[in-house]
PDB file of N, CA and C in Angstrom:
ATOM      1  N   UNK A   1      99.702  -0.554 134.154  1.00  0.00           N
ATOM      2  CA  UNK A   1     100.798  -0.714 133.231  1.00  0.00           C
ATOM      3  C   UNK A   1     100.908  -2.194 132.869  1.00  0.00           C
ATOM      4  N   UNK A   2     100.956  -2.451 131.967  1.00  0.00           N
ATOM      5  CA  UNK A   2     101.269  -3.911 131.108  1.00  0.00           C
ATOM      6  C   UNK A   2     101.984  -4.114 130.873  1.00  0.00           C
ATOM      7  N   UNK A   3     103.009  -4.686 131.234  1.00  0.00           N
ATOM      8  CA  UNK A   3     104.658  -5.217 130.830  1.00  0.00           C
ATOM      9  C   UNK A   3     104.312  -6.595 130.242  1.00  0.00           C
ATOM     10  N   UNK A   4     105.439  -6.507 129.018  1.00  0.00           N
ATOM     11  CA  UNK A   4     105.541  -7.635 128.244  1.00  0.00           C
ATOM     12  C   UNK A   4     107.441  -8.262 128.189  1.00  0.00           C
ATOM     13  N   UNK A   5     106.975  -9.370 128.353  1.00  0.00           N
ATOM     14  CA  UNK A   5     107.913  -9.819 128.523  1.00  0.00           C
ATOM     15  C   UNK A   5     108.347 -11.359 129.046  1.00  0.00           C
ATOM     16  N   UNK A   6     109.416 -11.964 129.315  1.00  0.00           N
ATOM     17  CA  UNK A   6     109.190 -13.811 129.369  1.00  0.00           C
ATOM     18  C   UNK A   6     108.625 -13.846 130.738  1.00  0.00           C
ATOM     19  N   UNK A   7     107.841 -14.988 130.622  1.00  0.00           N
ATOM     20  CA  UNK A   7     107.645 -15.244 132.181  1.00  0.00           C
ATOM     21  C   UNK A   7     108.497 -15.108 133.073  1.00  0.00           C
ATOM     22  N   UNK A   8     109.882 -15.398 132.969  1.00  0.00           N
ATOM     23  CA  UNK A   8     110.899 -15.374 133.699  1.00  0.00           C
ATOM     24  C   UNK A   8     111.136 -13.757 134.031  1.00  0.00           C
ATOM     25  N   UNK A   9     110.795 -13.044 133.259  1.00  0.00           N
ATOM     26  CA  UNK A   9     111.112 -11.691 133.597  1.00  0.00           C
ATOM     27  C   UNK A   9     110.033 -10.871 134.315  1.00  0.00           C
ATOM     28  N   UNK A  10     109.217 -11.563 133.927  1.00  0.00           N
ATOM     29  CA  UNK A  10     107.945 -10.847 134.376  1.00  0.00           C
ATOM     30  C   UNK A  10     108.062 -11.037 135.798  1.00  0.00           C
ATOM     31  N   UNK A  11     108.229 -12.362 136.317  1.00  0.00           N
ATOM     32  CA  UNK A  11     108.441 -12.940 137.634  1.00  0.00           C
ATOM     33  C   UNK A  11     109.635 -12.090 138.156  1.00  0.00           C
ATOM     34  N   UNK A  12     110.756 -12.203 137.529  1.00  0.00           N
ATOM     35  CA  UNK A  12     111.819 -11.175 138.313  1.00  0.00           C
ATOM     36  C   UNK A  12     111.046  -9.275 138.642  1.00  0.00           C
ATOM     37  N   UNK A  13     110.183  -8.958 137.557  1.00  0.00           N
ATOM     38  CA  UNK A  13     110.309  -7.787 137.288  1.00  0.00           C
ATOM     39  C   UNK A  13     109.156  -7.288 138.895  1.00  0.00           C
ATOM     40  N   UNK A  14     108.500  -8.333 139.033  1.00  0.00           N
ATOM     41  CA  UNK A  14     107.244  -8.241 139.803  1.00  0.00           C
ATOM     42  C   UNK A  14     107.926  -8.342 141.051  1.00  0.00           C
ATOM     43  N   UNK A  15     108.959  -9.047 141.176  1.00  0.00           N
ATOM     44  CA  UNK A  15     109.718  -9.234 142.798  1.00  0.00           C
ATOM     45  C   UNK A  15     110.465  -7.925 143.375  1.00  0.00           C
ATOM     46  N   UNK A  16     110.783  -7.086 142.116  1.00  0.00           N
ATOM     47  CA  UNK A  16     111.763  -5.704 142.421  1.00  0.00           C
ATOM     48  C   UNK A  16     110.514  -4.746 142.759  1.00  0.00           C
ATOM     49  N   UNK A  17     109.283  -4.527 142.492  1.00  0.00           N
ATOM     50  CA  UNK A  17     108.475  -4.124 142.902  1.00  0.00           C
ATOM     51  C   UNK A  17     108.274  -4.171 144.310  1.00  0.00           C
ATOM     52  N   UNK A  18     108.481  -5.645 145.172  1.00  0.00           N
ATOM     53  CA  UNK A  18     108.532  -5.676 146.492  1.00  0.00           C
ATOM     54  C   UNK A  18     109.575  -4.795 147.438  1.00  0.00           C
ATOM     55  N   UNK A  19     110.908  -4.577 146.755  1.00  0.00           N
ATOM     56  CA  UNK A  19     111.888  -4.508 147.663  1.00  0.00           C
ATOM     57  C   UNK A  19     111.682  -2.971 148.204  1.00  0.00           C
ATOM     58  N   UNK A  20     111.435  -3.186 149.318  1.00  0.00           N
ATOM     59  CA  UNK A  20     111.002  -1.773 149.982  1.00  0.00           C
ATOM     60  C   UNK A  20     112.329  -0.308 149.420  1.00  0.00           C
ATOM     61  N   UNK A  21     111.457   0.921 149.650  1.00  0.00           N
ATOM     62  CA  UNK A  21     112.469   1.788 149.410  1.00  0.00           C
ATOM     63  C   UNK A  21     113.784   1.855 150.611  1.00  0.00           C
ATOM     64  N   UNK A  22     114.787   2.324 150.222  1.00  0.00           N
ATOM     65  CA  UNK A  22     116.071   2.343 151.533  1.00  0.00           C
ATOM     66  C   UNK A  22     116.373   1.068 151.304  1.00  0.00           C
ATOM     67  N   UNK A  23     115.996   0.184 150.754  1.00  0.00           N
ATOM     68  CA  UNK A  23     117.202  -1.591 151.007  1.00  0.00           C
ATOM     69  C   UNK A  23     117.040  -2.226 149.478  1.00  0.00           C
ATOM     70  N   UNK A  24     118.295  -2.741 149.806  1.00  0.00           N
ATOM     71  CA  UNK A  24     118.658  -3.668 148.212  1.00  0.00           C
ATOM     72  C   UNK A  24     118.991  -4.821 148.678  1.00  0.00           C
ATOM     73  N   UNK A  25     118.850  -5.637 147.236  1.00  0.00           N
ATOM     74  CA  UNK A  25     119.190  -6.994 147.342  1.00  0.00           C
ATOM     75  C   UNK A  25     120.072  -7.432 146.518  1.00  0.00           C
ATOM     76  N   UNK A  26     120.389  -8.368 146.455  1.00  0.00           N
ATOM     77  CA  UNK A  26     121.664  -8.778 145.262  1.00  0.00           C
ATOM     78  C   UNK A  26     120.909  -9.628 144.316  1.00  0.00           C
ATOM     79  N   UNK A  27     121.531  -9.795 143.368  1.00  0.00           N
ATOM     80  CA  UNK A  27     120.873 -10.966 142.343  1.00  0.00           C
ATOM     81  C   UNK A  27     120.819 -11.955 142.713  1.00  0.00           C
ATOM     82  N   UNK A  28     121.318 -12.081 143.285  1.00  0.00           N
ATOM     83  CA  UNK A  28     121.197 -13.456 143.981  1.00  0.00           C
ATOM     84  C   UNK A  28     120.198 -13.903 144.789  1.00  0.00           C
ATOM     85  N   UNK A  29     120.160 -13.043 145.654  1.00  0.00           N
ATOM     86  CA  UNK A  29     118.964 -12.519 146.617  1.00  0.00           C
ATOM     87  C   UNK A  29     117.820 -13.038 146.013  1.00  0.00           C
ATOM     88  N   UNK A  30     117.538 -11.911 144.501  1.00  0.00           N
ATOM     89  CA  UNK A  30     116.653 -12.424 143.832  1.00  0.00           C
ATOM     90  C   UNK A  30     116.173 -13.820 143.157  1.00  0.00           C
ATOM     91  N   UNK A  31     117.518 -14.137 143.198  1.00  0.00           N
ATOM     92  CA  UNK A  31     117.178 -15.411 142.139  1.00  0.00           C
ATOM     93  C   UNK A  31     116.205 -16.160 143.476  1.00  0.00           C
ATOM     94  N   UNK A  32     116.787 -16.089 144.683  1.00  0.00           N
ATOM     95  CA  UNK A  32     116.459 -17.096 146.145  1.00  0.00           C
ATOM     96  C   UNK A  32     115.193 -17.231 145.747  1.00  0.00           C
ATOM     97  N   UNK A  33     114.712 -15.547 146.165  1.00  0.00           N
ATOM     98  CA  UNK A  33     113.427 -14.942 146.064  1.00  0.00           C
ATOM     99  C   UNK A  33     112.004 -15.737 144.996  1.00  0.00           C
ATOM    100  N   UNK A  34     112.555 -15.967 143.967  1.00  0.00           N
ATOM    101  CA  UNK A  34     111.785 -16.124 142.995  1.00  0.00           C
ATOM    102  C   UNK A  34     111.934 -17.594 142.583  1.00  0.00           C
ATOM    103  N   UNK A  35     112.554 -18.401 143.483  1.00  0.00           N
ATOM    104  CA  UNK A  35     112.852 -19.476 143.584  1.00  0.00           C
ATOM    105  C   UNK A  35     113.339 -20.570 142.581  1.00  0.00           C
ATOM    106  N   UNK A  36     114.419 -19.739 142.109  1.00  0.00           N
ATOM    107  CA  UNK A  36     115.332 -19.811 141.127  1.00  0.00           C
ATOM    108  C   UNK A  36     117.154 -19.973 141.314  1.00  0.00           C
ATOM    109  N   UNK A  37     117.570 -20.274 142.670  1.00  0.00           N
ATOM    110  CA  UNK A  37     118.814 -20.475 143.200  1.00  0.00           C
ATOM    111  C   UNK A  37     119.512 -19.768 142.298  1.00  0.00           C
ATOM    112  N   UNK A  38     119.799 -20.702 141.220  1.00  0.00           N
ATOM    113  CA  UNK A  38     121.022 -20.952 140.653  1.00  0.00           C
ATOM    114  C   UNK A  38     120.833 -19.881 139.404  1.00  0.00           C
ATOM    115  N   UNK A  39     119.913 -19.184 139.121  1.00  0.00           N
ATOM    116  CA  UNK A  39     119.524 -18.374 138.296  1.00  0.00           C
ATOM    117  C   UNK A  39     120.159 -17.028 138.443  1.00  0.00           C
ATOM    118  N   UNK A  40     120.987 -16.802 139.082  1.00  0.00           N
ATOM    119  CA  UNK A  40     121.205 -14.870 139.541  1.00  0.00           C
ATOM    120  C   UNK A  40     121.937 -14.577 138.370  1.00  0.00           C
ATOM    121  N   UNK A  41     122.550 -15.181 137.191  1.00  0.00           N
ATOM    122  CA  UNK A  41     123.244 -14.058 135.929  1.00  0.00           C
ATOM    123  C   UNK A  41     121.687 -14.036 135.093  1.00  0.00           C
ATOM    124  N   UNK A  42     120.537 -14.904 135.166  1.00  0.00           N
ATOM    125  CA  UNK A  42     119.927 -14.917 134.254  1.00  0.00           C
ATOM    126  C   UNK A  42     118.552 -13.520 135.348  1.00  0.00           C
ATOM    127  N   UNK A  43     118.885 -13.629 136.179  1.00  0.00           N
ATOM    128  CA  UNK A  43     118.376 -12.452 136.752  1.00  0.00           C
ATOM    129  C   UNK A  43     118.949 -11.113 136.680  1.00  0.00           C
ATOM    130  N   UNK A  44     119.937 -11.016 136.281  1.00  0.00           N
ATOM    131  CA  UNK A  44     121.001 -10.137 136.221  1.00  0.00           C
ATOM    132  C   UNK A  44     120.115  -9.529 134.453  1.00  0.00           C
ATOM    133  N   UNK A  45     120.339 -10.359 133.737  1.00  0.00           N
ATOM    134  CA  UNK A  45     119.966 -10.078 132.557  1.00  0.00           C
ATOM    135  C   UNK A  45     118.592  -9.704 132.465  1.00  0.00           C
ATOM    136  N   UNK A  46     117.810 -10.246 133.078  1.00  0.00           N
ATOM    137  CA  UNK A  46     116.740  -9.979 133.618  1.00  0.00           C
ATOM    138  C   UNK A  46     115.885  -8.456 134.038  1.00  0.00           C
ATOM    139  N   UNK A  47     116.768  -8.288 134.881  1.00  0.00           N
ATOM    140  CA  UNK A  47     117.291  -6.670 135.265  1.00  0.00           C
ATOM    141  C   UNK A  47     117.626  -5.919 134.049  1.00  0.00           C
ATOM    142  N   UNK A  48     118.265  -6.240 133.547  1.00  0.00           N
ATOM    143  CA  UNK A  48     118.897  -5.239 132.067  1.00  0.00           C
ATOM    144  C   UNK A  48     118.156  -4.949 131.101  1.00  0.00           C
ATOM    145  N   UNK A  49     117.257  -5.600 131.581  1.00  0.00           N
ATOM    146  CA  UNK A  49     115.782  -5.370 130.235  1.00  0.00           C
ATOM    147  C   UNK A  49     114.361  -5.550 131.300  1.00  0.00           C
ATOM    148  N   UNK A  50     115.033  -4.363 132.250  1.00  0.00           N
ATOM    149  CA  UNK A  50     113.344  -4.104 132.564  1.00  0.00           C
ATOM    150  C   UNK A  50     113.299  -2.589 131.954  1.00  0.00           C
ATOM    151  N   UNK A  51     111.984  -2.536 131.226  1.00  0.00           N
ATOM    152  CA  UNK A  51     112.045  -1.489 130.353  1.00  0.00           C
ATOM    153  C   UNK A  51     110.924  -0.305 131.011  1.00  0.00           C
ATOM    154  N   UNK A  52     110.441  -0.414 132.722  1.00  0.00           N
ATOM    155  CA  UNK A  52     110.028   0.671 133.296  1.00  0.00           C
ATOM    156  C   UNK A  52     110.762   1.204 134.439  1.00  0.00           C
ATOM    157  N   UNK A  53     112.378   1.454 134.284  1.00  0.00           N
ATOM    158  CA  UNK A  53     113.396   1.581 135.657  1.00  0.00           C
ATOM    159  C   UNK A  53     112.924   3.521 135.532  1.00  0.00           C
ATOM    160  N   UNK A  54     112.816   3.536 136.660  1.00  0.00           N
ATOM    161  CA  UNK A  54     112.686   3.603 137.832  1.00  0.00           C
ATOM    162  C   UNK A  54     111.343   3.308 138.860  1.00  0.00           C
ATOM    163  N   UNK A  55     110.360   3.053 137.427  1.00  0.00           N
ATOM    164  CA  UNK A  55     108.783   2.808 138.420  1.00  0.00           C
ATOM    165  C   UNK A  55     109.346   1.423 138.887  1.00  0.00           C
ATOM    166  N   UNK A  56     109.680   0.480 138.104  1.00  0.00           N
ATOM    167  CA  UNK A  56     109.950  -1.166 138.912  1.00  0.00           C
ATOM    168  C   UNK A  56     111.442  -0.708 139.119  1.00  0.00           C
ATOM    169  N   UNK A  57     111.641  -0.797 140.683  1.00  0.00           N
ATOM    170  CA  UNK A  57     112.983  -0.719 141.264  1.00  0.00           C
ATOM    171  C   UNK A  57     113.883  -1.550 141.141  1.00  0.00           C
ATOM    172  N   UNK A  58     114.675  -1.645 139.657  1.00  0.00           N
ATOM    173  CA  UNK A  58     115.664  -2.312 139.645  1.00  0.00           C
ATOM    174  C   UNK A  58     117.060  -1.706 140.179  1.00  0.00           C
ATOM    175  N   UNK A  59     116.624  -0.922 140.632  1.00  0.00           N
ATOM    176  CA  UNK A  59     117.973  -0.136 140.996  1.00  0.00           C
ATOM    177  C   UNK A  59     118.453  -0.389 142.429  1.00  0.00           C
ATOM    178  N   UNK A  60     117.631  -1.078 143.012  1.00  0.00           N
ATOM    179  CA  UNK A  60     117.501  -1.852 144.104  1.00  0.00           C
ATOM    180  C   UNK A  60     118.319  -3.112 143.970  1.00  0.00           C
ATOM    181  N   UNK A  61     118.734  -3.141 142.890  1.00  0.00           N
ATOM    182  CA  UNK A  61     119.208  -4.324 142.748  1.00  0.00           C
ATOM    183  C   UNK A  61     120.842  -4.262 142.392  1.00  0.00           C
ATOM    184  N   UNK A  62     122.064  -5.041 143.525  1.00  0.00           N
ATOM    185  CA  UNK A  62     123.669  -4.767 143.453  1.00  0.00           C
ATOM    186  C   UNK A  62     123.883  -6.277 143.101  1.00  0.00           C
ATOM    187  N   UNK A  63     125.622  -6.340 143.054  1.00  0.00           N
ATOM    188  CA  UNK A  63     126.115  -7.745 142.708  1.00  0.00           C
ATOM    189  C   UNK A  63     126.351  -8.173 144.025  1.00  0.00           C
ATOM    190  N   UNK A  64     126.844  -9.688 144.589  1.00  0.00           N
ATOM    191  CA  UNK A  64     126.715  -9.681 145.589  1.00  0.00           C
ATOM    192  C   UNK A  64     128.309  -9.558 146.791  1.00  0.00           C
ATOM    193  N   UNK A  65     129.243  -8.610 145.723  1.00  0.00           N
ATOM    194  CA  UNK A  65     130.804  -7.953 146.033  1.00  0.00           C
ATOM    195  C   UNK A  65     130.454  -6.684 146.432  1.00  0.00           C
ATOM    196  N   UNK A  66     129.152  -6.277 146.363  1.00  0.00           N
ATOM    197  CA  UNK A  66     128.816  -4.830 147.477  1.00  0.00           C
ATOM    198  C   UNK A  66     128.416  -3.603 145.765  1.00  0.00           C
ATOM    199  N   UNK A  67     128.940  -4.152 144.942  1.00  0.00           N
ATOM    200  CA  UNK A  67     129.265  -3.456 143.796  1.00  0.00           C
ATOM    201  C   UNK A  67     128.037  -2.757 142.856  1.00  0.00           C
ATOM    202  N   UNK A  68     128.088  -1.859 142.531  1.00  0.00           N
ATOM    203  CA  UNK A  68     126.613  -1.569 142.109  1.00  0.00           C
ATOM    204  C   UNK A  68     126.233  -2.241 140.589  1.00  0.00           C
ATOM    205  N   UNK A  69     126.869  -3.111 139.780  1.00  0.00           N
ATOM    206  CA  UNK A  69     126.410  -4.310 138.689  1.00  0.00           C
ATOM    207  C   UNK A  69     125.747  -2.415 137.745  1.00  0.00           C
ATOM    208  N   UNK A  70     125.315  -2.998 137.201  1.00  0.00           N
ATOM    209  CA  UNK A  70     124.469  -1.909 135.895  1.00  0.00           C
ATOM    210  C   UNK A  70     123.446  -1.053 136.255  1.00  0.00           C
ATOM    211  N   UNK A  71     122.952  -0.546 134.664  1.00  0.00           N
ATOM    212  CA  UNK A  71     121.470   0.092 135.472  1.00  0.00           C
ATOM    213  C   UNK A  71     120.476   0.720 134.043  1.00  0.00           C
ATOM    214  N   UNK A  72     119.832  -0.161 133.564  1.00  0.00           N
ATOM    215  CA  UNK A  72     119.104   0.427 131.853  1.00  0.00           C
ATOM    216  C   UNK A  72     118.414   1.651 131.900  1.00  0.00           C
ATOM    217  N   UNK A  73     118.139   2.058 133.259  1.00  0.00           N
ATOM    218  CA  UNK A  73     117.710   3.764 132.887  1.00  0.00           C
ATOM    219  C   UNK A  73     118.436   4.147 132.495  1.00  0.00           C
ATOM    220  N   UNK A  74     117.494   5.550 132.125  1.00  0.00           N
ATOM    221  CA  UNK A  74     118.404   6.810 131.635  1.00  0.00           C
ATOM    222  C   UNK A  74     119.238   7.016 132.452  1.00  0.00           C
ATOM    223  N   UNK A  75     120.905   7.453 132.147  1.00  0.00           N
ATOM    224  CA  UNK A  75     121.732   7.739 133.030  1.00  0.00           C
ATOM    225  C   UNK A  75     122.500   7.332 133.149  1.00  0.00           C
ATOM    226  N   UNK A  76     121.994   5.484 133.126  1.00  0.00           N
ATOM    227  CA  UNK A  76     123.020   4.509 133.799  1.00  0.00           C
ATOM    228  C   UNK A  76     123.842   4.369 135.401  1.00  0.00           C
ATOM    229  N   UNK A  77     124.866   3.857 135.032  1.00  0.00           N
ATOM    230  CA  UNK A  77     125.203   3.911 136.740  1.00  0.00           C
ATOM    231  C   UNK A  77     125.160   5.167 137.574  1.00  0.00           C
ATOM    232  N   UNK A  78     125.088   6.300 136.633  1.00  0.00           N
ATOM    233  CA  UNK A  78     125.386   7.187 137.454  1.00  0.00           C
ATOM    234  C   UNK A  78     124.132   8.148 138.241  1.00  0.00           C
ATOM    235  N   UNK A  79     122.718   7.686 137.126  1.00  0.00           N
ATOM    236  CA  UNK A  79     121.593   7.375 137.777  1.00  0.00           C
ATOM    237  C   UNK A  79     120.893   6.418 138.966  1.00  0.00           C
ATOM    238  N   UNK A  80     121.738   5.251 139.044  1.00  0.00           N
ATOM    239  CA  UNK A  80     121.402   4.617 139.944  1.00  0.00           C
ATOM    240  C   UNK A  80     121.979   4.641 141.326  1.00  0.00           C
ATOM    241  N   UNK A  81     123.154   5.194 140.814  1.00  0.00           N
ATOM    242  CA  UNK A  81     124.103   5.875 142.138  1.00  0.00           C
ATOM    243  C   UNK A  81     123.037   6.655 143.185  1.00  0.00           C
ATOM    244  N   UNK A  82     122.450   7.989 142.414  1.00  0.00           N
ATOM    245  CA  UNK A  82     121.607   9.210 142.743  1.00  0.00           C
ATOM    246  C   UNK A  82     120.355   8.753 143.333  1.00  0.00           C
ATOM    247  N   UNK A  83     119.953   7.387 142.677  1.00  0.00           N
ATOM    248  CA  UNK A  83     118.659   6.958 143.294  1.00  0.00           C
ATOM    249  C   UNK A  83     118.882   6.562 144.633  1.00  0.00           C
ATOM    250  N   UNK A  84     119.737   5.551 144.588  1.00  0.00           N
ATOM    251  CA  UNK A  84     120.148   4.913 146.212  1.00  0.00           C
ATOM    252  C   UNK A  84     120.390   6.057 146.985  1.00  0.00           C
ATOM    253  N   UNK A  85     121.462   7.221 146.587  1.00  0.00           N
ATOM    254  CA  UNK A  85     121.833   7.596 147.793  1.00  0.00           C
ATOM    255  C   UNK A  85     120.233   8.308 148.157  1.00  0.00           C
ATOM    256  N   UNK A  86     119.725   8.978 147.228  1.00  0.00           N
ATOM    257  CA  UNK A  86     118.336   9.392 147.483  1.00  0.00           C
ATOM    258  C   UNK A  86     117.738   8.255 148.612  1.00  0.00           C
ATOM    259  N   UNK A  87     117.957   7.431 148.489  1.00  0.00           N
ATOM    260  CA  UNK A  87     117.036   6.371 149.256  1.00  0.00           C
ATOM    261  C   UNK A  87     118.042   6.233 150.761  1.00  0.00           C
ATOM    262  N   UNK A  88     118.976   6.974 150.870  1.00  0.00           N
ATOM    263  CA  UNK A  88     119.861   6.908 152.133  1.00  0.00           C
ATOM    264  C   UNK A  88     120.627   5.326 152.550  1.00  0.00           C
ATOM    265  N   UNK A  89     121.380   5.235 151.076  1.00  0.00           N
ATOM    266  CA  UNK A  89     122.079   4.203 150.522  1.00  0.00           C
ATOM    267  C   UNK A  89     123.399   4.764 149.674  1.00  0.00           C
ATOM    268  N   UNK A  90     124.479   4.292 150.646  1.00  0.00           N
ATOM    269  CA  UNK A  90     125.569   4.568 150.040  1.00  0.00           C
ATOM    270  C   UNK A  90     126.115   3.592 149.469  1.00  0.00           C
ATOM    271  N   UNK A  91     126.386   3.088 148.330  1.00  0.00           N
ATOM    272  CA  UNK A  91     127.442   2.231 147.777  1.00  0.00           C
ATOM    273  C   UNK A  91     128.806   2.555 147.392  1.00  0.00           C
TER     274      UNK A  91
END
């Protein structure tokens, strides 16, 4: 699969790929991750335009108030709800 998209996203999009199934991270998390601190709304946005959710696990991805933040699949939050708990993740 070939994703297009800014370097910056590409780099975020490639890190949600890592996050094992059963655990999430926060944007923030991510921004750490990708070694971008101060970056977690532009990771956030980041997230909102990954355009293969559910193969790249952005759904893996919460705010860092416990809160489940968005979700650009089909569905929306209420898809990403179904994924986690699938993954034996309650939010």
């Amino acid at each position: 699969m070939i994703l297009k998209g800014t370097k910056f996203q590409l780099k975020v999009w490639n890190y949600l790929k890592t996050i094992p199934k059963g655990q999430v991270r926060t944007y923030l998390d991510v921004a750490k991750a990708i070694n971008k601190p101060k970056a977690a709304r532009a990771v956030a946005n980041a997230v909102g335009k990954n355009p293969n959710a559910p193969k790249i696990p952005c759904h893996r991805v919460i705010r860092s108030d416990g809160s489940l933040g968005g979700y650009s699949g089909p569905g929306g939050i209420k898809t990403k709800k179904k994924l986690l708990k699938k993954e034996g993740i309650f939010v």
